[in-house]
Protein backbone atom coordinates (compact mmCIF):
# COMPACT_ATOMS: atom_id res chain seq x y z
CA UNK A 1 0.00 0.00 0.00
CA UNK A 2 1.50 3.44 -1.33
CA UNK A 3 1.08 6.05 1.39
CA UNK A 4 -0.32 9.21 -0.05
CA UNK A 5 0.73 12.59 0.09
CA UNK A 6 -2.11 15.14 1.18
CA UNK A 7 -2.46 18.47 -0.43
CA UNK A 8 -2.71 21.46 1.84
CA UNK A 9 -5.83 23.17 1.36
CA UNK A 10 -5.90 26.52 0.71
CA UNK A 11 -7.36 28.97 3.49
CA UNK A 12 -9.72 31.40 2.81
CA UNK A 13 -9.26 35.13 3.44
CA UNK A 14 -11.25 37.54 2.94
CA UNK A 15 -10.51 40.77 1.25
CA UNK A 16 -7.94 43.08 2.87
CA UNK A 17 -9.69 46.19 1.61
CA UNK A 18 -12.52 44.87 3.82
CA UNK A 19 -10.84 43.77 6.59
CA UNK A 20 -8.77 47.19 7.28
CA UNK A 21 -11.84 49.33 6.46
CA UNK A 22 -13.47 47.72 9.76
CA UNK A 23 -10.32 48.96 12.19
CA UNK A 24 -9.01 51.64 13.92
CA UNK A 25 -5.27 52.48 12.58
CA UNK A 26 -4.25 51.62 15.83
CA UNK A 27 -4.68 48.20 15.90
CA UNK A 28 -3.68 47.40 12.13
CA UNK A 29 0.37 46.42 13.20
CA UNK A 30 -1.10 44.14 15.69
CA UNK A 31 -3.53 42.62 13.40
CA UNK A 32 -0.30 42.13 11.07
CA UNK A 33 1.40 40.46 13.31
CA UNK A 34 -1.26 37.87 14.53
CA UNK A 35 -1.97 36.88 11.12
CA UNK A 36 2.10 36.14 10.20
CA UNK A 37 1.95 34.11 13.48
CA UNK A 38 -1.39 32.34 12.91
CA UNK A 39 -0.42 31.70 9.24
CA UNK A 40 3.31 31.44 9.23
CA UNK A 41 3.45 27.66 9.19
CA UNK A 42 1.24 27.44 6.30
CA UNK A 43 2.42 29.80 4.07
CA UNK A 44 6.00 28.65 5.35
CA UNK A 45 4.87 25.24 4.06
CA UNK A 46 4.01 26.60 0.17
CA UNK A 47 7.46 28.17 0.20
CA UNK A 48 9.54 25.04 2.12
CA UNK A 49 10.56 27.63 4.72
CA UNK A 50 12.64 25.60 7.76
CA UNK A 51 10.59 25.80 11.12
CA UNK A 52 13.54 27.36 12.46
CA UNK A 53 13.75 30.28 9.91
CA UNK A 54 10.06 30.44 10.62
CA UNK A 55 10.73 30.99 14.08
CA UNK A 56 13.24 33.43 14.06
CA UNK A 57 10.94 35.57 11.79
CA UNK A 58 8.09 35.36 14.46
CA UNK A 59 9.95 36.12 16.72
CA UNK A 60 11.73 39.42 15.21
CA UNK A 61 7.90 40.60 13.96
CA UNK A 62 6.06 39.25 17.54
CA UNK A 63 8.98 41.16 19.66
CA UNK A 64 7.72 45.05 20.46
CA UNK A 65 9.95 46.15 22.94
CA UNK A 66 13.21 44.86 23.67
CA UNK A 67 12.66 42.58 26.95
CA UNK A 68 13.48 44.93 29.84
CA UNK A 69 15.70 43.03 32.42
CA UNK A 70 15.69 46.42 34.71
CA UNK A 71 11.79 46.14 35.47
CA UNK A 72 12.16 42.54 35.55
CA UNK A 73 14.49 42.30 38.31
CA UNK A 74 12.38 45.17 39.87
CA UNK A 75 9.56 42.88 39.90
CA UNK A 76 10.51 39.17 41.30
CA UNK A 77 12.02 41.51 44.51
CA UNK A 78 8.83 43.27 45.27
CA UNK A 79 8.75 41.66 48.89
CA UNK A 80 5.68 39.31 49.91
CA UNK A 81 3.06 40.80 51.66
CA UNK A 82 2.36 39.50 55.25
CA UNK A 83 -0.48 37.36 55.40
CA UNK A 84 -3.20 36.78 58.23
CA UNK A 85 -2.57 33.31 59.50
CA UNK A 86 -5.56 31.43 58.08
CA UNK A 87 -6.38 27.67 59.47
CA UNK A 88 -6.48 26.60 55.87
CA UNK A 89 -3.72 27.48 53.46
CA UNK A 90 -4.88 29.29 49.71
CA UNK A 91 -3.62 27.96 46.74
CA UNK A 92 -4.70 29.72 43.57
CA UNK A 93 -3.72 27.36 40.07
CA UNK A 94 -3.75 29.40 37.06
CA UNK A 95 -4.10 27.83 33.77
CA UNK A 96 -5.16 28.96 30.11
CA UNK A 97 -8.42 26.74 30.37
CA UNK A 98 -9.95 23.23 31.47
CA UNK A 99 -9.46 21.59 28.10
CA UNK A 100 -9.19 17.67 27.42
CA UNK A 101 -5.60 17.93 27.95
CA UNK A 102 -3.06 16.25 30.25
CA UNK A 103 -1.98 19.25 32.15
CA UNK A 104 -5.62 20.17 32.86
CA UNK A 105 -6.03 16.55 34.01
CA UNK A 106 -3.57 16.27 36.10
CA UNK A 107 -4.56 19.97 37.97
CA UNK A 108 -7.81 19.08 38.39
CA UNK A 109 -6.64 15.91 40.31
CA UNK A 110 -4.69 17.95 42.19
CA UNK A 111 -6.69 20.73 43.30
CA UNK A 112 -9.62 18.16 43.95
CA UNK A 113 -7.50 15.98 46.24
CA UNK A 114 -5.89 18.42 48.12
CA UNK A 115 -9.15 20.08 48.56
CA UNK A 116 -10.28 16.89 49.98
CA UNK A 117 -7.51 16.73 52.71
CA UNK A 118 -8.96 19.78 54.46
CA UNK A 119 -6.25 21.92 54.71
CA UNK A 120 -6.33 23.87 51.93
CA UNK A 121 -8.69 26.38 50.41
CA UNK A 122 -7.80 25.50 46.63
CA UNK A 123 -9.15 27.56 43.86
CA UNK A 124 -8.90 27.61 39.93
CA UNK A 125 -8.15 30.61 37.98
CA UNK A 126 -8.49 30.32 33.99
CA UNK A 127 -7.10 32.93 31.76
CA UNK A 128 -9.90 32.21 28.72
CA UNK A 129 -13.28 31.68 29.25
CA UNK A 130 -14.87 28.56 30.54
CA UNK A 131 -16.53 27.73 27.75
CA UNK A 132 -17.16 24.98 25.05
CA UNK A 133 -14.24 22.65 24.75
CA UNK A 134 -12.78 25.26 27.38
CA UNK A 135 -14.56 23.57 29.94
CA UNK A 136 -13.91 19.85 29.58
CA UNK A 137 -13.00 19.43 32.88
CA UNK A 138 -14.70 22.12 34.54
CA UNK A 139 -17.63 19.26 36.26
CA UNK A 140 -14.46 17.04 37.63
CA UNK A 141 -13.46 20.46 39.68
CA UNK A 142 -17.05 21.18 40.30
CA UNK A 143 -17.61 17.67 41.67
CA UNK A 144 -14.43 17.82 44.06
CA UNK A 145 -15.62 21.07 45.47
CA UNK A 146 -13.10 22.97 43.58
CA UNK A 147 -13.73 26.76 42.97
CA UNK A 148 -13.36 27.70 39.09
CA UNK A 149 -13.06 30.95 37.74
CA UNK A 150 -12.02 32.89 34.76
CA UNK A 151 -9.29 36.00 35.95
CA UNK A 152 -11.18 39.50 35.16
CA UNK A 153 -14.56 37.78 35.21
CA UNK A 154 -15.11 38.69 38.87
CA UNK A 155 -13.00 41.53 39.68
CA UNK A 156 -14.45 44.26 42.67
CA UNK A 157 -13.93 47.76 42.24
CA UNK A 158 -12.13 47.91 45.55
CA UNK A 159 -9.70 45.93 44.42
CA UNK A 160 -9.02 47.74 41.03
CA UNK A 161 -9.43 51.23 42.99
CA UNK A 162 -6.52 49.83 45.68
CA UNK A 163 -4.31 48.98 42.50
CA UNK A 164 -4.49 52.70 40.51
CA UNK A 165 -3.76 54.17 43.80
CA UNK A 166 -0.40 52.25 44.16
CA UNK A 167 1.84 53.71 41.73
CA UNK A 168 4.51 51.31 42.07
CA UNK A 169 2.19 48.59 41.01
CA UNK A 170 0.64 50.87 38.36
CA UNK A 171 4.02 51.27 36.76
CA UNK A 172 5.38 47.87 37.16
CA UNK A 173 2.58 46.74 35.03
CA UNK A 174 1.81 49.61 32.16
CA UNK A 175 5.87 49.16 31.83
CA UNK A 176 5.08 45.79 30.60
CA UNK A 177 5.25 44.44 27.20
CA UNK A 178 1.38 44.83 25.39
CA UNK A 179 2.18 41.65 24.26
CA UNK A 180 1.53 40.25 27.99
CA UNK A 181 0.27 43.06 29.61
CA UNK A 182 -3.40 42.97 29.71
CA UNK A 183 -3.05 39.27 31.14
CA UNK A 184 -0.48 40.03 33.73
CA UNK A 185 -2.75 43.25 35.02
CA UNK A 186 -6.02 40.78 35.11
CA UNK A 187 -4.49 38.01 37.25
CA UNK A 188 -2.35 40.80 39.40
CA UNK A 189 -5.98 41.93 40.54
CA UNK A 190 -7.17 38.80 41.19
CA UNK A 191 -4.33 38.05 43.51
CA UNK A 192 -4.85 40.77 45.13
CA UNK A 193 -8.37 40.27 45.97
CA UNK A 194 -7.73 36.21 46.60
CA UNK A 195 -4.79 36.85 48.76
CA UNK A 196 -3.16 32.87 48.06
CA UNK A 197 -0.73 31.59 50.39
CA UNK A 198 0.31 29.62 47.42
CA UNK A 199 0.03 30.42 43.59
CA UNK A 200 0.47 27.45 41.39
CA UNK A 201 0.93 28.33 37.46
CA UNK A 202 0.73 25.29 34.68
CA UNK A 203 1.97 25.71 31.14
CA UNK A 204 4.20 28.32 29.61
CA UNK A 205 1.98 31.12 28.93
CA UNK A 206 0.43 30.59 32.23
CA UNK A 207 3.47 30.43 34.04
CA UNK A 208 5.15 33.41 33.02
CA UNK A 209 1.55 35.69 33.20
CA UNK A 210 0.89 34.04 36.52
CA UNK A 211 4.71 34.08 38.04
CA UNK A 212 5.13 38.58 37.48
CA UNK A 213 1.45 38.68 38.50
CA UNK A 214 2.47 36.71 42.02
CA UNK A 215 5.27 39.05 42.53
CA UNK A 216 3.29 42.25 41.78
CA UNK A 217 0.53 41.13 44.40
CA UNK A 218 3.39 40.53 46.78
CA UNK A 219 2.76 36.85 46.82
CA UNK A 220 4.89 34.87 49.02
CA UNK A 221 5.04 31.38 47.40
CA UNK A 222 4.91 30.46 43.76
CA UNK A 223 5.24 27.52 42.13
CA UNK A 224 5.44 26.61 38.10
CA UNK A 225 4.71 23.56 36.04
CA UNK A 226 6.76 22.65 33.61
CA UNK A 227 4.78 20.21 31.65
CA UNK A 228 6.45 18.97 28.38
CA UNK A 229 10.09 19.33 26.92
CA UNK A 230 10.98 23.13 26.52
CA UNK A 231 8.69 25.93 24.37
CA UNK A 232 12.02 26.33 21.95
CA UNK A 233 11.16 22.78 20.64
CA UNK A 234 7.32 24.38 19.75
CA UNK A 235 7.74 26.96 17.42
CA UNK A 236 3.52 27.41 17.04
CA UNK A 237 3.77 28.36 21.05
CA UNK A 238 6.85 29.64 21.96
CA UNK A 239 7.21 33.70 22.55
CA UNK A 240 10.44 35.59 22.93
CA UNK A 241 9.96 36.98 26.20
CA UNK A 242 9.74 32.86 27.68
CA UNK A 243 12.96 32.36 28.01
CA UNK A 244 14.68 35.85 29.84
CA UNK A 245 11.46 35.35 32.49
CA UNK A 246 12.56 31.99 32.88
CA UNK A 247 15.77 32.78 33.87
CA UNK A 248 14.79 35.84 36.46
CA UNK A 249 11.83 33.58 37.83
CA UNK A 250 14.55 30.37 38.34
CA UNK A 251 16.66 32.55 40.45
CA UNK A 252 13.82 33.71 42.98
CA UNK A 253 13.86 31.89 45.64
CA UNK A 254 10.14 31.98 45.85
CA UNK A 255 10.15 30.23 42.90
CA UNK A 256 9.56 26.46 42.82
CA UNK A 257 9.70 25.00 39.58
CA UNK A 258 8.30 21.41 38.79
CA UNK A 259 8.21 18.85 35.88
CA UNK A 260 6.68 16.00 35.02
CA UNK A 261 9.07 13.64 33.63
CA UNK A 262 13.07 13.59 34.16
CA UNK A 263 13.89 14.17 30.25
CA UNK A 264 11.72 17.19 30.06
CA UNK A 265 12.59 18.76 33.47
CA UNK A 266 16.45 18.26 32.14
CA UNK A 267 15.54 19.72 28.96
CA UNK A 268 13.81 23.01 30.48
CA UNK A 269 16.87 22.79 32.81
CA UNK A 270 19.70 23.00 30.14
CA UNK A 271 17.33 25.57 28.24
CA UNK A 272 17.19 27.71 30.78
CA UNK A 273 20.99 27.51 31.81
CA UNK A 274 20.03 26.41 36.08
CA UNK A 275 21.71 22.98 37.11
CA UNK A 276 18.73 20.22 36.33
CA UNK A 277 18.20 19.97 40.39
CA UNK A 278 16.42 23.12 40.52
CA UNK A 279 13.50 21.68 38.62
CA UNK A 280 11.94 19.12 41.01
CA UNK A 281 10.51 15.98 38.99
CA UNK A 282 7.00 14.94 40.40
CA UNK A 283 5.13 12.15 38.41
CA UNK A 284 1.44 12.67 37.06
CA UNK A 285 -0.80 10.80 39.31
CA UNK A 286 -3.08 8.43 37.70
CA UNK A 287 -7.00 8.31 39.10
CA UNK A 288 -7.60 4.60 38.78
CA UNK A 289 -11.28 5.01 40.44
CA UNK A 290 -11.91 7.05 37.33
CA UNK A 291 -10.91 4.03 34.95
CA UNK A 292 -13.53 1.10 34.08
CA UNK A 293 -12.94 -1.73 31.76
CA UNK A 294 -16.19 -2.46 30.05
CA UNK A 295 -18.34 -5.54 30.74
CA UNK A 296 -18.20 -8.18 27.61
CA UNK A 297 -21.59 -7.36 27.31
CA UNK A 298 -20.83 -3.72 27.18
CA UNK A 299 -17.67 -4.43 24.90
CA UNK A 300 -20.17 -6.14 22.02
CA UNK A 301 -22.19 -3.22 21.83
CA UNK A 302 -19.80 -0.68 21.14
CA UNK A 303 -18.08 -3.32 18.95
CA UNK A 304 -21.42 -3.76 17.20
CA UNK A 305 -21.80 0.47 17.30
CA UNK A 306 -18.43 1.03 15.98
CA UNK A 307 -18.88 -2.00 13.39
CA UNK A 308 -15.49 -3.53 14.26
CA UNK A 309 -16.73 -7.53 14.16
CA UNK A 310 -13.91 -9.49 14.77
CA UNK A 311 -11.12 -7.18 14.07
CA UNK A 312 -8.25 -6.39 15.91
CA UNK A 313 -8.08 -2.63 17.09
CA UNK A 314 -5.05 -0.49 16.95
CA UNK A 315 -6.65 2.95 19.00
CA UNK A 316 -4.51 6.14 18.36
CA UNK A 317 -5.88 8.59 21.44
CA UNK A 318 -3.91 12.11 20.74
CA UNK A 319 -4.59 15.96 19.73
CA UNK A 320 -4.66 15.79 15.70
CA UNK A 321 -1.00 18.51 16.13
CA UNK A 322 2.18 18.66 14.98
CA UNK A 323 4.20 17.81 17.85
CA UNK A 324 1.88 14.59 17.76
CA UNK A 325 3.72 13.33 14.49
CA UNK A 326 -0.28 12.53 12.44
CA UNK A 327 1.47 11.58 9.52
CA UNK A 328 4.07 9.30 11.00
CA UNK A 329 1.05 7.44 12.80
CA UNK A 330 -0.78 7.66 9.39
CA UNK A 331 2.35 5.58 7.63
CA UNK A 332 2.47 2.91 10.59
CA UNK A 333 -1.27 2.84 10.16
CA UNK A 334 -1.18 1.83 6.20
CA UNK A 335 1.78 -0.54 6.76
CA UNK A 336 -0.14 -2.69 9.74
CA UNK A 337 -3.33 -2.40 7.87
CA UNK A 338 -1.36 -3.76 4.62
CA UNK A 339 0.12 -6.66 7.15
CA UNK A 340 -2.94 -7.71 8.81
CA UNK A 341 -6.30 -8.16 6.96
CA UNK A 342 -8.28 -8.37 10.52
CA UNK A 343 -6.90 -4.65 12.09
CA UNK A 344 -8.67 -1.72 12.24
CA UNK A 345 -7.25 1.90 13.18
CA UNK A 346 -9.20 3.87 15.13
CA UNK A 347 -8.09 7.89 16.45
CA UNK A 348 -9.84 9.82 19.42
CA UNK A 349 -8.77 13.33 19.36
CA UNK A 350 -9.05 16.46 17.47
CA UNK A 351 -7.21 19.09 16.26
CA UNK A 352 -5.70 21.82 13.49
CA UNK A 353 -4.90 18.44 11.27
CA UNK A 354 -8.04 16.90 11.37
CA UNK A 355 -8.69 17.21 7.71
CA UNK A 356 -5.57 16.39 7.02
CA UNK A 357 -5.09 12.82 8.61
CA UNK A 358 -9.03 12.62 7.45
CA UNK A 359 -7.31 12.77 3.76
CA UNK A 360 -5.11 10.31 5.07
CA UNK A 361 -7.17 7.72 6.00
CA UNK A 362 -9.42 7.79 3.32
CA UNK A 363 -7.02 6.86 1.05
CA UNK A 364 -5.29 4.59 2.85
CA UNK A 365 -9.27 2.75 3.40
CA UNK A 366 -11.65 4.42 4.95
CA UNK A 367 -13.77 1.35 6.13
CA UNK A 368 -10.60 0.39 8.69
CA UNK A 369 -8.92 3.43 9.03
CA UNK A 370 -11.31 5.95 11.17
CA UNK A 371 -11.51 9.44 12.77
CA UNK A 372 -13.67 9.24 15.53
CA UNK A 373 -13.39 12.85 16.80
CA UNK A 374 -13.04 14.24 20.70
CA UNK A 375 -15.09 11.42 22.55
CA UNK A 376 -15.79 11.28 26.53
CA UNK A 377 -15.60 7.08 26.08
CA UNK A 378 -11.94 6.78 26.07
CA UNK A 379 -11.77 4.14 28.10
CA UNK A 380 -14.41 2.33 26.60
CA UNK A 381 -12.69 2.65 23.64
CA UNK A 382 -9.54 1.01 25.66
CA UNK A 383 -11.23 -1.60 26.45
CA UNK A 384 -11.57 -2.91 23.15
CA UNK A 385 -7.83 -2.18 21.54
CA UNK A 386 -5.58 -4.82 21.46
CA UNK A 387 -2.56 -2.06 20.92
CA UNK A 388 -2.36 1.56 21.77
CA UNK A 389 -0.23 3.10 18.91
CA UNK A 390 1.86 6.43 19.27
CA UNK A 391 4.08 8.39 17.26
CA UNK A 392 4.67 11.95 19.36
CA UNK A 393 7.97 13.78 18.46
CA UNK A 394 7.50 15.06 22.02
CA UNK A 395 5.59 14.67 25.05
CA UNK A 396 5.49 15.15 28.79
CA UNK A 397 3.74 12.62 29.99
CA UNK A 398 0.97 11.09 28.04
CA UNK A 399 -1.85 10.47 30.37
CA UNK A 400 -3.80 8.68 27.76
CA UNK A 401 -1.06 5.80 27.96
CA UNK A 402 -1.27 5.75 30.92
CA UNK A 403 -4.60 4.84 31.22
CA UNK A 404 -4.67 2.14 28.18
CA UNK A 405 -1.81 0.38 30.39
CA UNK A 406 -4.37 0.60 33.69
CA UNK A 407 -7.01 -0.89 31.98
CA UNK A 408 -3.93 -3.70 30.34
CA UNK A 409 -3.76 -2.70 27.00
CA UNK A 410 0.13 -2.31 25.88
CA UNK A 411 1.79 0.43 24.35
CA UNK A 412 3.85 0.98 21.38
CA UNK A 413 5.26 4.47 21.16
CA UNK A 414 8.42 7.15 20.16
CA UNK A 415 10.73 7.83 23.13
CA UNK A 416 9.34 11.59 22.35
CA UNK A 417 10.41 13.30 26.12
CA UNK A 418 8.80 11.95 28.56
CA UNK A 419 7.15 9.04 27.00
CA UNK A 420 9.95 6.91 27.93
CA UNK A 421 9.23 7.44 31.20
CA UNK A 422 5.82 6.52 30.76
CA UNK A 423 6.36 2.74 29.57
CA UNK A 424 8.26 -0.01 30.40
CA UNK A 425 10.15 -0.52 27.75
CA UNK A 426 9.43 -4.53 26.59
CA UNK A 427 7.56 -4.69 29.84
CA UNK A 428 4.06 -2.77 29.33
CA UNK A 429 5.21 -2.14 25.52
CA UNK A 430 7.63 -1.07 23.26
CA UNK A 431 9.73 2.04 22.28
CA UNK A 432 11.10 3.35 19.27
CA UNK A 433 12.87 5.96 18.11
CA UNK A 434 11.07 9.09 16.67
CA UNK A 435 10.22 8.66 13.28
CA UNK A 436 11.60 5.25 12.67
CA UNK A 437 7.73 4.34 11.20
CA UNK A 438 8.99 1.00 9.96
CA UNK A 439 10.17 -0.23 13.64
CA UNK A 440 7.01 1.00 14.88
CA UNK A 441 4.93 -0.70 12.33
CA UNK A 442 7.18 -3.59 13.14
CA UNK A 443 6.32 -3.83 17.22
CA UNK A 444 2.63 -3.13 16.16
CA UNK A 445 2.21 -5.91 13.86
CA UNK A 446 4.35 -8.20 16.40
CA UNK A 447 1.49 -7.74 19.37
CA UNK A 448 -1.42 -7.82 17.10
CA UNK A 449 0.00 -11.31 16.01
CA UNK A 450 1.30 -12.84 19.44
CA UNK A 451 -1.50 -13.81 21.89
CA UNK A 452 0.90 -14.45 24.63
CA UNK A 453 3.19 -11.46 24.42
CA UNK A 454 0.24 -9.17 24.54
CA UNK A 455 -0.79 -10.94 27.30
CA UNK A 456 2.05 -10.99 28.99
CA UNK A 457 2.60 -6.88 28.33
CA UNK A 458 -1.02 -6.48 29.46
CA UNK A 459 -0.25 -7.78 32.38
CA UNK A 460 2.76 -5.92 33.27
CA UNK A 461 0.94 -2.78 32.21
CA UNK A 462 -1.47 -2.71 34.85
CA UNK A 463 0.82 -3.29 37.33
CA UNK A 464 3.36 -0.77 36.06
CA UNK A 465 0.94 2.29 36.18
CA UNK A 466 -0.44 1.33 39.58
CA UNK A 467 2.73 1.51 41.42
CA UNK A 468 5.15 4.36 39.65
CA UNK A 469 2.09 6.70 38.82
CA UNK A 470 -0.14 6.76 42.30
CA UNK A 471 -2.09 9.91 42.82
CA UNK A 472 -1.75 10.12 45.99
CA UNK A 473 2.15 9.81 45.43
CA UNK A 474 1.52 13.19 43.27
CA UNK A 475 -0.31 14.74 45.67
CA UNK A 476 2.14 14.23 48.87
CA UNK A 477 5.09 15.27 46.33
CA UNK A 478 2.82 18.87 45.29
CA UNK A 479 2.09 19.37 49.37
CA UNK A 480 5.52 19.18 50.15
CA UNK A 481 6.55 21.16 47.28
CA UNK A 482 4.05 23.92 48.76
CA UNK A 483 6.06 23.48 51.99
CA UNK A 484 9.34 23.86 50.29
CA UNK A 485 7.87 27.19 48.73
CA UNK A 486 7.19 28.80 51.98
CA UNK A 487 9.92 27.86 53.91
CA UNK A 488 11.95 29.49 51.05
């Protein structure tokens, strides 16, 4: 079976003419530069532009101010303010949103368990609306009793009349790049009407936003998730003022920073220039009260829904991204499909490449080679793969293998960052190197026809994820983390 090559489709814009005749002069440059980082990696595609070209021109055309180190030093020294001594300590997360991704998971479990402990007054801060696919996780908060909120949607005009009035603050912040601003100013409000003990910032936008806005509210312990291999290594994401706030916020000794897996805590680490002990490494936690393997019953239903017979299931269960590799997965999916009459490839998750993989499949065969879409059955759909399959240049740690190895389904996957130190290599699966499609084609096609060994791995799966990824383990490791913070 040839793999095919999928034309990029062309986007529609509409007229410029129009488009400027609807905006104030004022905001035209930053229109500009939005669309060249929106669009870059398209039109960088039609013209075979390097990513790394790409990036240096975003980053020259994003960049409108030189980054000031002066009133960033000024900032991570503005002293903590003294807090009343409260029986239950406040710790304020800040993330971008409760989307269906792995960071969001894994601070939801958080938040919700130490909620549950009873010494802490946890709340959730969002820096987008909690809407739509915003909100994916927003019930699993809800139902642990966890406070959610979106920073600016609840400010009092105390608060923002007790911020003008303190120039400092005032000029700390309208000093600030525009590119950042408005979002540092929102959360520095909300910190100052929250008062945390204890602000906890996931994610790189979130982390620098939330880490200047903790200073400026005189904050007296902050600490940031690192959740993935460095931003540099994400062109689509990364901004130029990441890296100098980095290295001002990993000198504070205020500043606690955590990862999730050893490679990418080494790789922020090195990026950053700080020796690789000042990131602490804490493992997701894995809920496995939240996991159900589905009856037999149960299993030939959906089999019957999904019209899968009596064929073998390879699941894919990944955002439809670059960093995700969708073509790589797409050539290991035409090679085991060539190999083995009985498999079928199946993908939960969405994403900007949808409609490309959707190409894809469709001519690799449509009838075995499906795009399911975002679905709230993962598990279910777990339950009924005989091989979770992939092909990430990069990860953190994939919580969706995690969870196919809880309910005994082995792995085969790229040592992408922290993936490796999410299987057992040869124990709960296999890994191979990044973009070596044939080897992972290979170890696919090997489980699908060997009974025993994917018994054997299935076995071994279960157990693996139960006893390195505990949440309570995670939890313990975050308190004490806190406890580092303060004593700091």
């Amino acid at each position: 079976m040839q793999f095919p090559t999928a034309e990029l489709e062309s986007p529609r814009v509409p007229p410029m003419r129009r488009v400027l005749s609807r905006l104030k002069p004022s905001r035209i440059p930053h229109l500009m530069r939005r669309v060249v980082w929106l669009t870059g990696t398209r039109v960088a595609g039609w013209f075979g532009v390097p990513p790394q070209t790409l990036h240096v021109l975003r980053t020259r055309i994003w960049k409108l101010r030189a980054f000031d180190e002066k009133l960033a030093a000024s900032i991570i020294i503005v002293p903590p303010l003294q807090r009343p001594r409260r029986t239950h300590r406040r710790v304020v997360h800040v993330i971008g949103s409760l989307s269906a991704g792995g960071a969001e998971r894994q601070l939801v479990y958080l938040a919700r368990e130490t909620a549950r402990r009873g010494d802490f007054d946890v709340r959730i801060l969002t820096t987008n609306p909690i809407v739509g696919a915003n909100a994916h996780y927003l019930p699993l908060a809800v139902e642990g009793g966890v406070s959610v909120e979106t920073a600016s949607g609840s400010l009092d005009p105390t608060t923002a009349q007790v911020a003008r009035l303190d120039h400092d603050l005032a000029h700390r912040i309208s000093a600030l790049d525009p590119a950042y601003r408005q979002q540092v100013h929102e959360l520095t409000l909300e910190f100052l009407r929250l008062e945390p003990d204890v602000v906890h910032t996931w994610l790189d936008h979130a982390n620098i936003w939330g880490a200047i806005a903790a200073f400026n509210a005189g904050v007296p312990s902050i600490v940031i998730s690192t959740r993935n291999v460095n931003p540099s290594n994400f062109p689509m994401i990364d901004a130029p003022y990441f890296l100098p706030w980095y290295r001002l916020l990993a000198g504070s000794s205020r500043v606690q920073i955590i990862g999730n897996s050893q490679v990418g805590a080494h790789d922020y680490a090195d990026w950053i220039g700080v020796a690789r002990s000042r990131i602490t490494v804490i493992p997701n936690g894995f809920d496995s009260s939240a996991m159900r393997a589905l009856s037999p019953e149960e299993k030939s239903l959906l089999r019957d829904e999904l019209q899968l017979e009596n064929k073998q299931v390879v699941l894919g269960i990944f955002r439809l991204a670059e960093e995700k590799n969708p073509t790589d997965f797409a050539r290991v999916a035409a090679e085991v499909l060539l190999t083995n009459p009985r498999a079928c490839v199946l993908v939960a998750g969405d994403g900007p490449m949808r409609s490309k993989l959707q190409s894809l499949a469709r001519r690799i065969d449509p009838r075995r080679f499906r795009l399911l879409g975002r679905r709230r059955d993962v598990a279910s759909l777990i339950s009924l793969a005989d091989v979770v399959l992939h092909t990430s240049r990069a990860e953190g740690t994939p919580n969706a293998l995690l969870e196919a190895q809880a309910l005994g389904c082995p792995i085969v996957a790229t040592n992408g960052g922290g993936t490796r130190d999410a299987i057992e290599h040869e124990g709960s699966g296999f890994l191979c190197e990044v973009g070596d499609t044939d080897e992972l084609a290979r170890r696919t096609i090997q489980i699908l026809h060997d009974p025993a060994l994917r018994a054997r791995m299935s076995a071994r799966a279960t157990e693996f994820v139960r006893t390195t990824f505990a949440l309570d383990r995670m939890v313990d490791r975050s308190i004490a983390c806190y406890a580092q913070a303060e004593r700091s």
